[in-house]
PDB file of N, CA and C in Angstrom:
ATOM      1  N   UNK A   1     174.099  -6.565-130.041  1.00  0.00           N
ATOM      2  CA  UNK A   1     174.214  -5.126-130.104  1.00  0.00           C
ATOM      3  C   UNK A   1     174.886  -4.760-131.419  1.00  0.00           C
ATOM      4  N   UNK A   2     174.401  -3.919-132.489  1.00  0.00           N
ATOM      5  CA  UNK A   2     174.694  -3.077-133.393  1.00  0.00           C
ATOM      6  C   UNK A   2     175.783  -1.877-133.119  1.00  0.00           C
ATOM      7  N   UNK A   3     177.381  -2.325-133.766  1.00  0.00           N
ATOM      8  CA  UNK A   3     178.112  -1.660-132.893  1.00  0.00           C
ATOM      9  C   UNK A   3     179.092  -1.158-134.085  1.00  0.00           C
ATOM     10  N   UNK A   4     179.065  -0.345-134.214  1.00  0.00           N
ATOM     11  CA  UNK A   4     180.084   0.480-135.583  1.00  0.00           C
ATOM     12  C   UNK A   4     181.512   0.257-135.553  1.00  0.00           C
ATOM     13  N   UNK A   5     181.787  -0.205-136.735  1.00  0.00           N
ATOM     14  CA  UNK A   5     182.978  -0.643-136.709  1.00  0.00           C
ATOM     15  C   UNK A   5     184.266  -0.014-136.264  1.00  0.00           C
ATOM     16  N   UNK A   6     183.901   1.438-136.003  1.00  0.00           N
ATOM     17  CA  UNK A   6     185.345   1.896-135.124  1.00  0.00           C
ATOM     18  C   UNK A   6     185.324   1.489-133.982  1.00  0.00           C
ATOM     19  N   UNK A   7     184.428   1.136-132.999  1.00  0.00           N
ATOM     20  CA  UNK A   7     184.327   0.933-131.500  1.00  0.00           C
ATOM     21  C   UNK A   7     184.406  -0.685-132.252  1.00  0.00           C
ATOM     22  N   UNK A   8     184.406  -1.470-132.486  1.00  0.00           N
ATOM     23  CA  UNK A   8     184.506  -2.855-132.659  1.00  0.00           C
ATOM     24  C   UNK A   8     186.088  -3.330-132.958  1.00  0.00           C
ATOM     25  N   UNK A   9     186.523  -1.966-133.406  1.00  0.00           N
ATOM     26  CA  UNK A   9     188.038  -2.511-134.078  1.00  0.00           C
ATOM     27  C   UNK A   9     188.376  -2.011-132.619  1.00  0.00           C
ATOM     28  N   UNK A  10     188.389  -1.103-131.623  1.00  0.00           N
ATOM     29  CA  UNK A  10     188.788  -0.524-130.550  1.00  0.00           C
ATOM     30  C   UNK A  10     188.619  -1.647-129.487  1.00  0.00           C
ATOM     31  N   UNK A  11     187.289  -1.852-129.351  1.00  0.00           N
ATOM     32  CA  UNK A  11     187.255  -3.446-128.065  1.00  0.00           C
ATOM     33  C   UNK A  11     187.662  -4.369-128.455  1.00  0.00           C
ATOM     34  N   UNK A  12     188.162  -5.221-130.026  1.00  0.00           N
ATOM     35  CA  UNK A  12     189.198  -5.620-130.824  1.00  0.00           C
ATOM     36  C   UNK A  12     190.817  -5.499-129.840  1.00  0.00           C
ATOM     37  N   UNK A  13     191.293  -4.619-129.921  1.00  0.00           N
ATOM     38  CA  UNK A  13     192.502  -4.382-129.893  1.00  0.00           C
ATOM     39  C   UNK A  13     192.772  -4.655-128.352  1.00  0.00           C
ATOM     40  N   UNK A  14     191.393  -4.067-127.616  1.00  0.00           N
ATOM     41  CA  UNK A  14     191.376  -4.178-126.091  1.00  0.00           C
ATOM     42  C   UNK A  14     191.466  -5.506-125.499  1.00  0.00           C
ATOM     43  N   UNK A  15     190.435  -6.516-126.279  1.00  0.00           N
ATOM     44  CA  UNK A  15     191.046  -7.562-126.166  1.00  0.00           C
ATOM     45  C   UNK A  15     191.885  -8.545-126.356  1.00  0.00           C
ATOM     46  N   UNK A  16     192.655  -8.292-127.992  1.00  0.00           N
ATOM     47  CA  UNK A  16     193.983  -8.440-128.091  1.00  0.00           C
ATOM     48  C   UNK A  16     195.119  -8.706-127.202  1.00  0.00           C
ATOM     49  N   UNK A  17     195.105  -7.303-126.455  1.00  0.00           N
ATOM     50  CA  UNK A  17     196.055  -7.203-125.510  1.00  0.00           C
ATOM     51  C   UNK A  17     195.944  -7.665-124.726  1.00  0.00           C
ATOM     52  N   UNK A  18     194.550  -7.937-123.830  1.00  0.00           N
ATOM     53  CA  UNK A  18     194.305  -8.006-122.599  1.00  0.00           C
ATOM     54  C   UNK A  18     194.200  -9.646-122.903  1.00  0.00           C
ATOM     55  N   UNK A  19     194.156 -10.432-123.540  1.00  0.00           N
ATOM     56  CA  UNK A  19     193.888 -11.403-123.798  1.00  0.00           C
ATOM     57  C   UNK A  19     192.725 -12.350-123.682  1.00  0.00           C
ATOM     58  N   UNK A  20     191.432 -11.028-123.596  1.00  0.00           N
ATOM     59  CA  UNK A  20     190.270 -11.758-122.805  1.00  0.00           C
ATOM     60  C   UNK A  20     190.342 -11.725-121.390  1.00  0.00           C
ATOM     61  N   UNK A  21     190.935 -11.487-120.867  1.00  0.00           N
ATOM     62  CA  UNK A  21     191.583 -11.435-119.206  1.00  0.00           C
ATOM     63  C   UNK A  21     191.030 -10.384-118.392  1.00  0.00           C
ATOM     64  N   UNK A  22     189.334 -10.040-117.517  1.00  0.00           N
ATOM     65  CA  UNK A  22     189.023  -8.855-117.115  1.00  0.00           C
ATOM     66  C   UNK A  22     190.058  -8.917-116.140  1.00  0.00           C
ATOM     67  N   UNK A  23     190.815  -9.079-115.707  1.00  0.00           N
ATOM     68  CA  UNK A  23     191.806  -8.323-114.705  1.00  0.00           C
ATOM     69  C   UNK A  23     193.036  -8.365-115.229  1.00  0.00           C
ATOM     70  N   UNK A  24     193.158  -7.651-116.829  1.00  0.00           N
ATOM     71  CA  UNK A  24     194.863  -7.479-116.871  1.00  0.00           C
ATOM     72  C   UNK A  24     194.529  -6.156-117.853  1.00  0.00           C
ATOM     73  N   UNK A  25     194.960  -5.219-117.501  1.00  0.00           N
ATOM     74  CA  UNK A  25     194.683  -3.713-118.195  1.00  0.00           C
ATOM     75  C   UNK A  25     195.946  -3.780-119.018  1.00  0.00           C
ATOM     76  N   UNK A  26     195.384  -2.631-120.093  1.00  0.00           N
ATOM     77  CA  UNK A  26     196.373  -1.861-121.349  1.00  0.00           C
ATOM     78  C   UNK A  26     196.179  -0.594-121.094  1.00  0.00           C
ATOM     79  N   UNK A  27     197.322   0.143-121.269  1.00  0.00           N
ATOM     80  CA  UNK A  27     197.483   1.390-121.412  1.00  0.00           C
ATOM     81  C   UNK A  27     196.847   1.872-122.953  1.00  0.00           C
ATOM     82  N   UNK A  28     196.385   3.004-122.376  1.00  0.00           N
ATOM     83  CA  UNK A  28     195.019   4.116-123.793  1.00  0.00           C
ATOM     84  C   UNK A  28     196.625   3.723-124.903  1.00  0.00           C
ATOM     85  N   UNK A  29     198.220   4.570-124.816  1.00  0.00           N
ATOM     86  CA  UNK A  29     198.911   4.281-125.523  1.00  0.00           C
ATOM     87  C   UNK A  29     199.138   3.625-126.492  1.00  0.00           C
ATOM     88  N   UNK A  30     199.173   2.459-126.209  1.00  0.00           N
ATOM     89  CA  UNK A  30     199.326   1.308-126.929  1.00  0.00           C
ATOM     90  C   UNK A  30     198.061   0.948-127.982  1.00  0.00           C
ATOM     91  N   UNK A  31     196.687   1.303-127.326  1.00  0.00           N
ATOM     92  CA  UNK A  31     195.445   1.464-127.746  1.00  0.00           C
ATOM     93  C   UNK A  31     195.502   2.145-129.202  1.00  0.00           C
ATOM     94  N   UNK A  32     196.186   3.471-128.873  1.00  0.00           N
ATOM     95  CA  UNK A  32     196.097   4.561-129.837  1.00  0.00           C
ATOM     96  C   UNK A  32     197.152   4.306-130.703  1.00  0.00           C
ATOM     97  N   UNK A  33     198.373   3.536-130.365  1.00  0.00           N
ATOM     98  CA  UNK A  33     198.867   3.249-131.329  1.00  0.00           C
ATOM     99  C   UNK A  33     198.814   2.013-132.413  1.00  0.00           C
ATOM    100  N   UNK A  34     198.180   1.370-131.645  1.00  0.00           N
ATOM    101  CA  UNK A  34     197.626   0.407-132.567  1.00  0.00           C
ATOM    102  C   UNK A  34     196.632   0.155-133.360  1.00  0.00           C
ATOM    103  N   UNK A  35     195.887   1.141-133.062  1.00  0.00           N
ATOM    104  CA  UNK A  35     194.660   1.968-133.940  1.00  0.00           C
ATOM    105  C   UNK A  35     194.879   2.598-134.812  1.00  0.00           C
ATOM    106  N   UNK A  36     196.006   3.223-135.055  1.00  0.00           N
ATOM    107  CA  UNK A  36     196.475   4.023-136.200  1.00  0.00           C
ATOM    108  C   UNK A  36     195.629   5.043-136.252  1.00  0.00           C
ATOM    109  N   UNK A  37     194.915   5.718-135.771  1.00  0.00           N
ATOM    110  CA  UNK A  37     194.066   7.085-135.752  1.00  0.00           C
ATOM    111  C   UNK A  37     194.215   8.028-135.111  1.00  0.00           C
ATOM    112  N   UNK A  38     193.611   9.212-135.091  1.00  0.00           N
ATOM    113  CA  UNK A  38     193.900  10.548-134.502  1.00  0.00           C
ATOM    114  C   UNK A  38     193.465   9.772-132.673  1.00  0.00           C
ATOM    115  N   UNK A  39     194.569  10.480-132.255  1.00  0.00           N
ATOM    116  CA  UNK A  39     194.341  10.533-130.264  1.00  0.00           C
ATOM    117  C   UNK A  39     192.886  10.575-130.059  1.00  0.00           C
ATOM    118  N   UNK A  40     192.251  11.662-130.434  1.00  0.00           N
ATOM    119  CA  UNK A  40     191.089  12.182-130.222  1.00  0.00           C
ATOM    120  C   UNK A  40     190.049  11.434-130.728  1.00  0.00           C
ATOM    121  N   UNK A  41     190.015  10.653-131.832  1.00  0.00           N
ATOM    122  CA  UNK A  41     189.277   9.585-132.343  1.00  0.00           C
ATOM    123  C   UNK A  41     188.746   8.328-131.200  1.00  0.00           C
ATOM    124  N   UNK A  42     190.239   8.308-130.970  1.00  0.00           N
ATOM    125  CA  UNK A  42     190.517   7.076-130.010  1.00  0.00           C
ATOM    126  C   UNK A  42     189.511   6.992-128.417  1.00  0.00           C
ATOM    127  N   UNK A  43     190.122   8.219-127.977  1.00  0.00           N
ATOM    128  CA  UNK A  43     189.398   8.808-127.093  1.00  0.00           C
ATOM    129  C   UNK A  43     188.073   8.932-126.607  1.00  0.00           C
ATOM    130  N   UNK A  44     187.484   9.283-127.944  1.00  0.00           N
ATOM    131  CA  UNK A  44     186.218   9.324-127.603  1.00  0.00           C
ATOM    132  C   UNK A  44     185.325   8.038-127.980  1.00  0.00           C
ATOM    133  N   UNK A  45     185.945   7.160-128.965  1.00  0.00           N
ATOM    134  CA  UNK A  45     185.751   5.573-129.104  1.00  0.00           C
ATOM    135  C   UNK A  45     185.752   4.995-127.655  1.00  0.00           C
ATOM    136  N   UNK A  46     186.728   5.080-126.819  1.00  0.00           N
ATOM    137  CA  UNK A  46     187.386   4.520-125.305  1.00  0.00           C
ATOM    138  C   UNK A  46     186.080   4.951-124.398  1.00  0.00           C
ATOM    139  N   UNK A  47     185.829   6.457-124.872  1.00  0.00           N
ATOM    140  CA  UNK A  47     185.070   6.719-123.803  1.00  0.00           C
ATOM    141  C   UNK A  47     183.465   6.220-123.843  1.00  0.00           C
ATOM    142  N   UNK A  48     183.447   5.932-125.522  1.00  0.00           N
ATOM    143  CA  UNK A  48     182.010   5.434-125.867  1.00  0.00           C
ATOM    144  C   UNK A  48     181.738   4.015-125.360  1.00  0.00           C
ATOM    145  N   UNK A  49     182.725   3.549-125.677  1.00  0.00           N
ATOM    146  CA  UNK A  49     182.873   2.044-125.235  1.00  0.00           C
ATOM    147  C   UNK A  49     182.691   1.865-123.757  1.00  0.00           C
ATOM    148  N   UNK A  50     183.573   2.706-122.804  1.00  0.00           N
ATOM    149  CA  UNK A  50     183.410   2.729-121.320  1.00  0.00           C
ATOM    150  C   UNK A  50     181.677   2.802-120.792  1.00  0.00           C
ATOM    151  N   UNK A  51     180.871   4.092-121.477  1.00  0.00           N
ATOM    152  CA  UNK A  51     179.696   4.160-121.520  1.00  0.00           C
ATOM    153  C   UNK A  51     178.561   2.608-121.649  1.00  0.00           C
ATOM    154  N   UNK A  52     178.864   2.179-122.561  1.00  0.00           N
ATOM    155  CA  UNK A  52     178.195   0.746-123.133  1.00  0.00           C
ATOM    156  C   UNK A  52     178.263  -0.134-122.424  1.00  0.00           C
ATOM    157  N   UNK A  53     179.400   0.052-121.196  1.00  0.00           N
ATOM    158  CA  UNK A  53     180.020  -1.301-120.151  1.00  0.00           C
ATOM    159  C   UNK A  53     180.611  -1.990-120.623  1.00  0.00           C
ATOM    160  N   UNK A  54     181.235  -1.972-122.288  1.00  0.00           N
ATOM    161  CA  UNK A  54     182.286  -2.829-122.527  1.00  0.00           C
ATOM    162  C   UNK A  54     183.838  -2.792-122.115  1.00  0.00           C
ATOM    163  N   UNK A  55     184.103  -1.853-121.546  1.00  0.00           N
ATOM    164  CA  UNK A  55     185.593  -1.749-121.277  1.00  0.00           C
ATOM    165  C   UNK A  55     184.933  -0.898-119.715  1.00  0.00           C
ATOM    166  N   UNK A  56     186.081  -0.722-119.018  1.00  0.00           N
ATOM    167  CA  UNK A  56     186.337  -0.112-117.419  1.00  0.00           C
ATOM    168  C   UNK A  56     187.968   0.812-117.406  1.00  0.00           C
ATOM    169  N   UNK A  57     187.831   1.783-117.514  1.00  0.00           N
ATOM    170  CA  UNK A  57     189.161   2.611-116.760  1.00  0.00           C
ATOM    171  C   UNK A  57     189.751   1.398-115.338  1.00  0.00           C
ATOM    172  N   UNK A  58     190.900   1.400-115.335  1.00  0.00           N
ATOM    173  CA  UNK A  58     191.172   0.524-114.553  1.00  0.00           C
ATOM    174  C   UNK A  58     192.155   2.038-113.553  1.00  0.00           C
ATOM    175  N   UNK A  59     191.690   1.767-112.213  1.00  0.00           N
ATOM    176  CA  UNK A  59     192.226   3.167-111.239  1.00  0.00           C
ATOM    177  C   UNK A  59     193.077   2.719-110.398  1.00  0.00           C
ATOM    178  N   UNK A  60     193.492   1.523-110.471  1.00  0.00           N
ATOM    179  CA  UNK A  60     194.845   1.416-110.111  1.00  0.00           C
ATOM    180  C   UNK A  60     195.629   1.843-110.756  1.00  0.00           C
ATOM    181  N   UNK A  61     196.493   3.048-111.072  1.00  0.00           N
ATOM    182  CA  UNK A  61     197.834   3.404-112.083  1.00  0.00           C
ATOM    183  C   UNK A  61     198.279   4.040-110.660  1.00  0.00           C
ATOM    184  N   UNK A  62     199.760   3.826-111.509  1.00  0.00           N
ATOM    185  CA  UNK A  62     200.470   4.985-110.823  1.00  0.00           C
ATOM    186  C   UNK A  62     200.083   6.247-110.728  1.00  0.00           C
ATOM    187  N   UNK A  63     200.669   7.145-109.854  1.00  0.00           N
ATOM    188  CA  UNK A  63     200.075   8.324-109.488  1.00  0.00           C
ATOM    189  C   UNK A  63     200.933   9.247-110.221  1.00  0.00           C
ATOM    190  N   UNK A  64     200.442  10.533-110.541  1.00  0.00           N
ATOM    191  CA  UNK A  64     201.064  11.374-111.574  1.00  0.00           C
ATOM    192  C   UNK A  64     201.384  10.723-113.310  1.00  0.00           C
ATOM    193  N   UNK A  65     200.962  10.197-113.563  1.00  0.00           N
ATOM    194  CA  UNK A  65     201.076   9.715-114.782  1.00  0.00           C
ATOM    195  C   UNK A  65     200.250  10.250-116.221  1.00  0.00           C
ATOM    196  N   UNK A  66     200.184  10.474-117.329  1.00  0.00           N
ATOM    197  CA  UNK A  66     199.785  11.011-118.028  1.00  0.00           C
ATOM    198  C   UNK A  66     198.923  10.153-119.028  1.00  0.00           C
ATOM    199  N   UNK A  67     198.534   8.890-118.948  1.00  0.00           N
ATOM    200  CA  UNK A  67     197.777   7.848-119.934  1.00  0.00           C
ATOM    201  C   UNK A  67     196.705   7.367-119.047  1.00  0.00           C
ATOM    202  N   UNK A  68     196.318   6.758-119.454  1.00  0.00           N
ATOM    203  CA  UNK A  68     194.633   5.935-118.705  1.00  0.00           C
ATOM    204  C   UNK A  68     195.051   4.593-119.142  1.00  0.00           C
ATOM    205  N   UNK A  69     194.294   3.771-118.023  1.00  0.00           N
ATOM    206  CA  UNK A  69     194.147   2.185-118.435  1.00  0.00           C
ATOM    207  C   UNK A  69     193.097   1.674-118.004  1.00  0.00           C
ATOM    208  N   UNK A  70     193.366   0.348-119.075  1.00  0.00           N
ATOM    209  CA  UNK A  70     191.535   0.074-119.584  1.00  0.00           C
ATOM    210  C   UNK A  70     191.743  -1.439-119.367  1.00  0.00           C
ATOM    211  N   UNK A  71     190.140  -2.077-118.730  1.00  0.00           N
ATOM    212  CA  UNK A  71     190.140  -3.089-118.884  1.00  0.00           C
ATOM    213  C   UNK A  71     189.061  -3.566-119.846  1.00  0.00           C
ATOM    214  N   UNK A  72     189.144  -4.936-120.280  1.00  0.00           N
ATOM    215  CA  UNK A  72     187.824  -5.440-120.921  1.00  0.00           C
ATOM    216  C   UNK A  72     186.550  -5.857-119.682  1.00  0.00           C
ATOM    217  N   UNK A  73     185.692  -5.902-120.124  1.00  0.00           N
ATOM    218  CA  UNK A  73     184.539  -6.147-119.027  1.00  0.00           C
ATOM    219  C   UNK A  73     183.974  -7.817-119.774  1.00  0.00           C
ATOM    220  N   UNK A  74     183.051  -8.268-119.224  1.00  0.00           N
ATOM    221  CA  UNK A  74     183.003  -9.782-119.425  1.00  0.00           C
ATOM    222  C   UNK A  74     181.750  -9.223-120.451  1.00  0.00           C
ATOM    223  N   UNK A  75     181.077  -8.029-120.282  1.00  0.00           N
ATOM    224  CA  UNK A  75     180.236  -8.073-121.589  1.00  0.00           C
ATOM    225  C   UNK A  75     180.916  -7.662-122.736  1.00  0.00           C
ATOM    226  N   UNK A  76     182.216  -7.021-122.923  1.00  0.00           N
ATOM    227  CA  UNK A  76     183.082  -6.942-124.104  1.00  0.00           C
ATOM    228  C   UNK A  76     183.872  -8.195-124.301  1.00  0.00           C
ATOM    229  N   UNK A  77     183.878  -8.824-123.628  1.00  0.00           N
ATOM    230  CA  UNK A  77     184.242 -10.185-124.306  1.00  0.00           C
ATOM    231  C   UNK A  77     183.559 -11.233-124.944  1.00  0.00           C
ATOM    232  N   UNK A  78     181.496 -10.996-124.155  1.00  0.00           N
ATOM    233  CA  UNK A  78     180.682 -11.642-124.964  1.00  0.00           C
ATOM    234  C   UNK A  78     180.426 -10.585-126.331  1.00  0.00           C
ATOM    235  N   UNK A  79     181.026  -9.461-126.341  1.00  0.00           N
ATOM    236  CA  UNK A  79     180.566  -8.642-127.317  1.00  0.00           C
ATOM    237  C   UNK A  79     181.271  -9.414-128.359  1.00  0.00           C
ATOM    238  N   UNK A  80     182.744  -9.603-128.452  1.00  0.00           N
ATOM    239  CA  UNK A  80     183.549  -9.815-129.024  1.00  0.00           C
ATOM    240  C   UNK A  80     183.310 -11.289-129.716  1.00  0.00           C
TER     241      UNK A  80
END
């Protein structure tokens, strides 16, 4: 897959954290700060990526909370 390098540096970072690991989520936070880019950049990278099946919102969080968390999916790790 032909995948533009902002969403590549984004499932990058996703798996960074996550260590390759589909069951250990990162907070969008950490995402966005390690991206160094506008929130909104990020965002809609996260959400493009979610689209593609490379990453998953992970819906276990706490309740009332204000961030999202993301997992890698096993095709963002063969992406990667």
């Amino acid at each position: 897959m032909s995948m533009r390098d902002e969403l590549r540096r984004i499932l990058t970072i996703i798996s960074d954290f996550t260590l390759n690991d589909t069951n250990f989520s990162v907070k969008d936070t950490r995402i966005i700060a390690e991206a160094n880019r506008s929130c909104e950049e990020v965002e809609k990278d996260l959400n493009e990526l979610q689209s593609l099946g490379l990453i998953k919102e992970d819906i276990n969080r706490p309740p009332n909370v204000d961030y999202r968390i993301y997992r890698i999916t096993r095709e963002g790790v063969n992406e990667i």
